[in-house]
Protein backbone atom coordinates (compact mmCIF):
# COMPACT_ATOMS: atom_id res chain seq x y z
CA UNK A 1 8.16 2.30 19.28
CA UNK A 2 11.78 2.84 18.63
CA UNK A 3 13.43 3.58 15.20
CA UNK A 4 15.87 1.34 13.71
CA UNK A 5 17.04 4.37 10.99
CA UNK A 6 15.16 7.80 10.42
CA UNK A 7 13.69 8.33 6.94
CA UNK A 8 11.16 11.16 6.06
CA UNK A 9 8.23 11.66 8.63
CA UNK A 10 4.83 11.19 7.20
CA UNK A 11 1.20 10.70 8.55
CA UNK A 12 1.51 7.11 9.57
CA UNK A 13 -2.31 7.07 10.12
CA UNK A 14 -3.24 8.15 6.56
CA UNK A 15 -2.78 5.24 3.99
CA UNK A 16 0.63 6.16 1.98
CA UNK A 17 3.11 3.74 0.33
CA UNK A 18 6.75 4.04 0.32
CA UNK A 19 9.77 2.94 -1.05
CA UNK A 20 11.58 1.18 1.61
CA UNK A 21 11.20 -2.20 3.76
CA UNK A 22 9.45 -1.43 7.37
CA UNK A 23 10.07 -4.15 9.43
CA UNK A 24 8.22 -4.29 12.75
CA UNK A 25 9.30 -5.99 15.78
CA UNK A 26 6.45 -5.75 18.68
CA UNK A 27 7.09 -7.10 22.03
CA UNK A 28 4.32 -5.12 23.99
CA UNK A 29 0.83 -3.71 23.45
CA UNK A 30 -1.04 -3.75 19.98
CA UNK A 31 -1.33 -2.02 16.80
CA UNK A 32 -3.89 -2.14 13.69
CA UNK A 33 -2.44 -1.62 10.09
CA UNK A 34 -4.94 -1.22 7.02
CA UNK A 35 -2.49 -3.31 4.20
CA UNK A 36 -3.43 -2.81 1.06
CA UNK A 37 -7.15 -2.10 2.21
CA UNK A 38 -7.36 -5.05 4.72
CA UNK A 39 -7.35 -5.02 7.91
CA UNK A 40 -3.74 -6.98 10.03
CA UNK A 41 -3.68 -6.86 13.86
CA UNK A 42 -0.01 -6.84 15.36
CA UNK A 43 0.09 -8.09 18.98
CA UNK A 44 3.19 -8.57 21.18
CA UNK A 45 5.75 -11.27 20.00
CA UNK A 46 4.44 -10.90 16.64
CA UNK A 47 6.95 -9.47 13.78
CA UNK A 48 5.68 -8.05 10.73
CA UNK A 49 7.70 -6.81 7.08
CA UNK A 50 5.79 -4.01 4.61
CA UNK A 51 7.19 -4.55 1.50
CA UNK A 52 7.64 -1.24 -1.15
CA UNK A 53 4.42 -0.09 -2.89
CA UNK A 54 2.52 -1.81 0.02
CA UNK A 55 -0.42 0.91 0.77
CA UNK A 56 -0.66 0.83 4.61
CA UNK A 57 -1.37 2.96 7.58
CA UNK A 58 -1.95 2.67 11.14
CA UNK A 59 -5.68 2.64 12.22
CA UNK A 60 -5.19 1.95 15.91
CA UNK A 61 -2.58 0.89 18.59
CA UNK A 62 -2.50 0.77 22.47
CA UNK A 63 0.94 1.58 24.31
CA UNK A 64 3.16 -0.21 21.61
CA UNK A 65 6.68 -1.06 22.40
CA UNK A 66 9.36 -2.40 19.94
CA UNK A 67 11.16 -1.50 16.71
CA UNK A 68 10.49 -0.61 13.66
CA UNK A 69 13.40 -0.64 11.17
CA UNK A 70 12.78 0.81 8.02
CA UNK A 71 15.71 0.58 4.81
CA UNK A 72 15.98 0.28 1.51
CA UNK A 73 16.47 -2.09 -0.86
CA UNK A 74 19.70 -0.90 -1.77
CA UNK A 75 20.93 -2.39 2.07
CA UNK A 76 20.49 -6.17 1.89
CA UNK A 77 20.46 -8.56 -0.85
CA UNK A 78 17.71 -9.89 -3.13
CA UNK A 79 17.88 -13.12 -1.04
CA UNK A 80 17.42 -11.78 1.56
CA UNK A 81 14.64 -9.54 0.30
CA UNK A 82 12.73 -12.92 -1.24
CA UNK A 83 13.39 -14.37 2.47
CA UNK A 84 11.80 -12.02 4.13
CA UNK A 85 8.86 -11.59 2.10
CA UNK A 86 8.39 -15.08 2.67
CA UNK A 87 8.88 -15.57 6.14
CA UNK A 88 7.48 -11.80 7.03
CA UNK A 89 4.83 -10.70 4.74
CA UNK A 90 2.25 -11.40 7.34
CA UNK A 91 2.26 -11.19 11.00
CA UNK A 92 4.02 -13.85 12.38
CA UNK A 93 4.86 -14.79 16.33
CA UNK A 94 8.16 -15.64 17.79
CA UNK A 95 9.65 -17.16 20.64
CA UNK A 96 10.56 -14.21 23.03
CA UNK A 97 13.09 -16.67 24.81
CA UNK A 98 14.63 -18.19 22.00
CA UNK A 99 18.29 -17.70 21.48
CA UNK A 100 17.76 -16.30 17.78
CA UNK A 101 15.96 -13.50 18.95
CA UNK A 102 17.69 -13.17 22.08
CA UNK A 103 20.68 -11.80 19.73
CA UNK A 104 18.18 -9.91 17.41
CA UNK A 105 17.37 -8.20 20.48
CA UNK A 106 21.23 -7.41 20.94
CA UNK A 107 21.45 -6.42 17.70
CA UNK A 108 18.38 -3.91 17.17
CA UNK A 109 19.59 -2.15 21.01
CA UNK A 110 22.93 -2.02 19.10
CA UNK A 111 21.88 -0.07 16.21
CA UNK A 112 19.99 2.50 18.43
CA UNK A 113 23.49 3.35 19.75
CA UNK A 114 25.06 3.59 16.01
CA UNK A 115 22.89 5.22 14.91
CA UNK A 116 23.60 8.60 17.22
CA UNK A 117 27.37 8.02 15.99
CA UNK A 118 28.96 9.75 12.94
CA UNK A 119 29.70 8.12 9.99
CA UNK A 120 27.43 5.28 10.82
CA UNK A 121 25.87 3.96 7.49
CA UNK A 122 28.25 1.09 6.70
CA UNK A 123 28.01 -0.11 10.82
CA UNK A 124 23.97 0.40 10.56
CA UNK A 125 23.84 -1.84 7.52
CA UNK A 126 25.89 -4.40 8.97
CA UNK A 127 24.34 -5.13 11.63
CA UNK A 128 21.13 -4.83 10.15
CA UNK A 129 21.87 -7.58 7.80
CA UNK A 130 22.64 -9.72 10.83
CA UNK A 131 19.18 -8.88 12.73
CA UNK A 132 17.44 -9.56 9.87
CA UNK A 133 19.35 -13.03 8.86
CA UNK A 134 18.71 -14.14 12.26
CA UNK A 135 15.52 -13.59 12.24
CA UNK A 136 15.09 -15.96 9.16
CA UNK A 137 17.27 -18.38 10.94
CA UNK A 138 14.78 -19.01 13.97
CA UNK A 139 11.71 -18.90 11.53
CA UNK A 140 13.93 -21.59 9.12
CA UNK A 141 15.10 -23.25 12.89
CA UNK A 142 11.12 -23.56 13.93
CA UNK A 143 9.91 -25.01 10.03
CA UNK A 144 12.57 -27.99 10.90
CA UNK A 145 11.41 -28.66 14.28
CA UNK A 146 8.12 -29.23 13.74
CA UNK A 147 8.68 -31.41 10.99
CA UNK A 148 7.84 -28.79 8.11
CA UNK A 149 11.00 -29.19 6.08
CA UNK A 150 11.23 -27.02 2.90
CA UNK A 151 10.21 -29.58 0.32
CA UNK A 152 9.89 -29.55 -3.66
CA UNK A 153 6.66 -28.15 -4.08
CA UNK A 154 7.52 -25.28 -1.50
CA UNK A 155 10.40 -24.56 -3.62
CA UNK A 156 8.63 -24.39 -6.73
CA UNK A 157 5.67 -22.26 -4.42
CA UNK A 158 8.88 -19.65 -3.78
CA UNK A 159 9.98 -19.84 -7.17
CA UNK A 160 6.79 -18.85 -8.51
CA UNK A 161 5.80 -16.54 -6.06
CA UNK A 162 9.46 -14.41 -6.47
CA UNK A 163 8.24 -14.74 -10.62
CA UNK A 164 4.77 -13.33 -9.94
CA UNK A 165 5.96 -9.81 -7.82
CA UNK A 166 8.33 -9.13 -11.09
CA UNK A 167 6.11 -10.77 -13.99
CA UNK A 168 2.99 -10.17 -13.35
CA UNK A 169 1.85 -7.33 -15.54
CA UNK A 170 3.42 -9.28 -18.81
CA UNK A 171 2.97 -12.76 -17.94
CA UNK A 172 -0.93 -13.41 -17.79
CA UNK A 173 -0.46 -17.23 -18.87
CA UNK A 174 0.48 -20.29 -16.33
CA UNK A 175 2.80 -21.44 -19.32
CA UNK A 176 5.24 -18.33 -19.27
CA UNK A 177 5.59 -19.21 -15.78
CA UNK A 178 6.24 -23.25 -15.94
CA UNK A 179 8.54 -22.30 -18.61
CA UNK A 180 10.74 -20.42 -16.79
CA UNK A 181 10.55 -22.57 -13.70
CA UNK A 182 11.00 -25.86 -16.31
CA UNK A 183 8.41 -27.71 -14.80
CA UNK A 184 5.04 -28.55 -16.99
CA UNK A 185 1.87 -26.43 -16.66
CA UNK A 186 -0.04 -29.08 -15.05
CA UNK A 187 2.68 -29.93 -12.77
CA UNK A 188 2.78 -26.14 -11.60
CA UNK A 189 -0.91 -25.85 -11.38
CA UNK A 190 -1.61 -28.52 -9.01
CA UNK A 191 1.78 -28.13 -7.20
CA UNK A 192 0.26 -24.44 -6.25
CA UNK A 193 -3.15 -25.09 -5.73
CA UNK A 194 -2.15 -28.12 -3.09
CA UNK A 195 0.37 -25.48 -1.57
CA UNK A 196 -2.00 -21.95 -1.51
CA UNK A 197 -5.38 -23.12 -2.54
CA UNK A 198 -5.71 -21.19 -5.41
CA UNK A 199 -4.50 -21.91 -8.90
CA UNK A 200 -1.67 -20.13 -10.80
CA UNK A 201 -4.40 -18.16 -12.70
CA UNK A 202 -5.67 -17.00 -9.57
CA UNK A 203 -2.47 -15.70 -8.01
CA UNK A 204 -1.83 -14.30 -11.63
CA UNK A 205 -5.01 -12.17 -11.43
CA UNK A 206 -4.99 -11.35 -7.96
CA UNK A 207 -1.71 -9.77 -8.15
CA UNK A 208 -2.60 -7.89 -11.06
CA UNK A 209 -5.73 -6.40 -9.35
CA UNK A 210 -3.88 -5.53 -6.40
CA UNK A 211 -1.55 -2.94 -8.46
CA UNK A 212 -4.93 -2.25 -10.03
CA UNK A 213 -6.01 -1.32 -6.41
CA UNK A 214 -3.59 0.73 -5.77
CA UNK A 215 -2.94 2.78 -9.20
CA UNK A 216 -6.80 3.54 -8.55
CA UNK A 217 -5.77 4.78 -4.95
CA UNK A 218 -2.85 6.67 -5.25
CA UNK A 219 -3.16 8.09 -8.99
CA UNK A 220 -5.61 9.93 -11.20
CA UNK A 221 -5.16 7.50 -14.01
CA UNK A 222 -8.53 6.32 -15.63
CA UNK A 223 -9.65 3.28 -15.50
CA UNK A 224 -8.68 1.97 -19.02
CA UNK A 225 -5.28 3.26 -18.06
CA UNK A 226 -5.47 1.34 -15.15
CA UNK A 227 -5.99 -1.66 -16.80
CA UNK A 228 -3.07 -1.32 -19.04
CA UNK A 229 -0.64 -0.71 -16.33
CA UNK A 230 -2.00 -3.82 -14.91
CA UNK A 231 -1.34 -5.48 -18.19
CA UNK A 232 -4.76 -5.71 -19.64
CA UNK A 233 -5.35 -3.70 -23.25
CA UNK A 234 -9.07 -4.72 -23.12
CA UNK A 235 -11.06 -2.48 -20.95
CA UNK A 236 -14.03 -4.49 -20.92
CA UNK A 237 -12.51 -7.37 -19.79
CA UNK A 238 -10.14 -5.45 -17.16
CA UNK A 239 -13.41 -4.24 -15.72
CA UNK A 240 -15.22 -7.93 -15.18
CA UNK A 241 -12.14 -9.39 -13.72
CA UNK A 242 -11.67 -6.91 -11.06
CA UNK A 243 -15.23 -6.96 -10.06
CA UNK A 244 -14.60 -10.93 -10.12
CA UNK A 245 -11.68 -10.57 -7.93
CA UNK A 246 -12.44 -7.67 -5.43
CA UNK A 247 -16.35 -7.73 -5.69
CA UNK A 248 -17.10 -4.07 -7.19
CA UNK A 249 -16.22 -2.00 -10.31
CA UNK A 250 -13.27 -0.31 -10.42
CA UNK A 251 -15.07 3.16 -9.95
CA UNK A 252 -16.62 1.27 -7.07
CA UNK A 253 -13.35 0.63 -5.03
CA UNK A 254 -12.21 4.38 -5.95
CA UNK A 255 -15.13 6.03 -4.40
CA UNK A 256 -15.16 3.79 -1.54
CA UNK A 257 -11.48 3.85 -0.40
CA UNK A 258 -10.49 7.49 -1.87
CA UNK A 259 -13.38 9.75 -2.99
């Protein structure tokens, strides 16, 4: 597959995390990514964004062809960052003939030839900026077409969701979060449980154990340690919840996925 900007070269088929965006455009063959210990298949047409701390690797693939384009934060707004994540987090198709990605096309061949040239960091961010806010133009051009117009409670569903990924180690109670989106808790609960399926408690826990997850991969931190990072001071009950939410002890899930 072919590089949108060099960064440092790492065993893509051991899990690692990094600090950058990797966005990845596939138009031929497969490839199989372990995110954040479960399993996503990317096919051809199918576009995919791996946000920072995201613990991934590649387990498989078969004659991929494509881009991946990996930057930094630091290159495109927080917008745009929240866009992406929503449109992006997951694998998603596109129209191969559609005029949106007919230009994103343009652009991505484009910053292949920048990128050889000297001097090329402003150019390189430029016209990544307009790759990627095309892209989020055909997904936004294909919600309005087939009738899925960004409503109220999708709004609120961002809103919360762009609270959770910065909140949720301190914020452990649906109220903090209706608060700050000025909506009541009741309102917010059923507004995300129509939307996702699960309530805000949930999310609110889910997140948490998925930092959990991965301090217990990537660190030698105990588990009580854990648990505070996560934003729970009572061991015991940091202990129950994640075997509530991921099915084993937290000792469990390190032998499994590390030991």
């Amino acid at each position: 597959m072919q590089r949108g900007r060099d960064k440092t070269e790492h065993d893509v088929f051991s899990a690692h995390r990094d600090s950058h965006f990797t966005l990845v455009v596939m138009t031929e063959g497969y490839v199989r990514f372990i995110l954040d210990f479960e399993e996503t298949i990317l096919e051809a047409g199918t576009t995919l964004l791996i946000m920072p701390g995201v613990v991934h690797q590649i387990a498989d693939f078969k004659e991929p062809a494509g881009w991946v384009i990996e930057f930094d934060p630091a290159a495109i707004d927080e917008d745009l960052q929240y866009n992406l994540s929503r449109y992006f987090s997951r694998s998603k198709s596109f129209n191969d003939t559609s005029v949106y990605f007919q230009q994103v096309k343009t652009l991505l061949t484009l910053m292949e030839s920048v990128q050889k040239q000297p001097n090329n960091h402003k150019a390189l961010c430029n016209l990544l900026n307009a790759a990627l806010e095309l892209l989020i133009a055909g997904e936004e051009t294909t919600l309005i077409e087939s009738n899925r117009q960004i409503s109220r409670p999708l709004t609120i569903t961002r809103s919360f969701e762009n609270l959770l990924s910065r909140h949720y180690a301190e914020w452990k109670k649906p109220a903090k979060f209706a608060q700050a989106l000025a909506v009541s808790v009741a309102h917010l609960n059923d507004t995300i449980k129509e939307m996702t399926g699960n309530t805000v408690s949930d999310h609110i826990q889910q997140r948490s154990i998925l930092e959990a997850k991965r301090l217990l991969f990537f660190t030698q931190l105990s588990v009580k340690e854990v648990g505070y990072k996560a934003g729970y001071d009572e061991p015991v009950y940091f202990g129950k919840l994640f075997k509530k939410v991921s099915g084993m002890t937290p000792l469990q899930f390190r032998q499994k996925f590390r030991d």
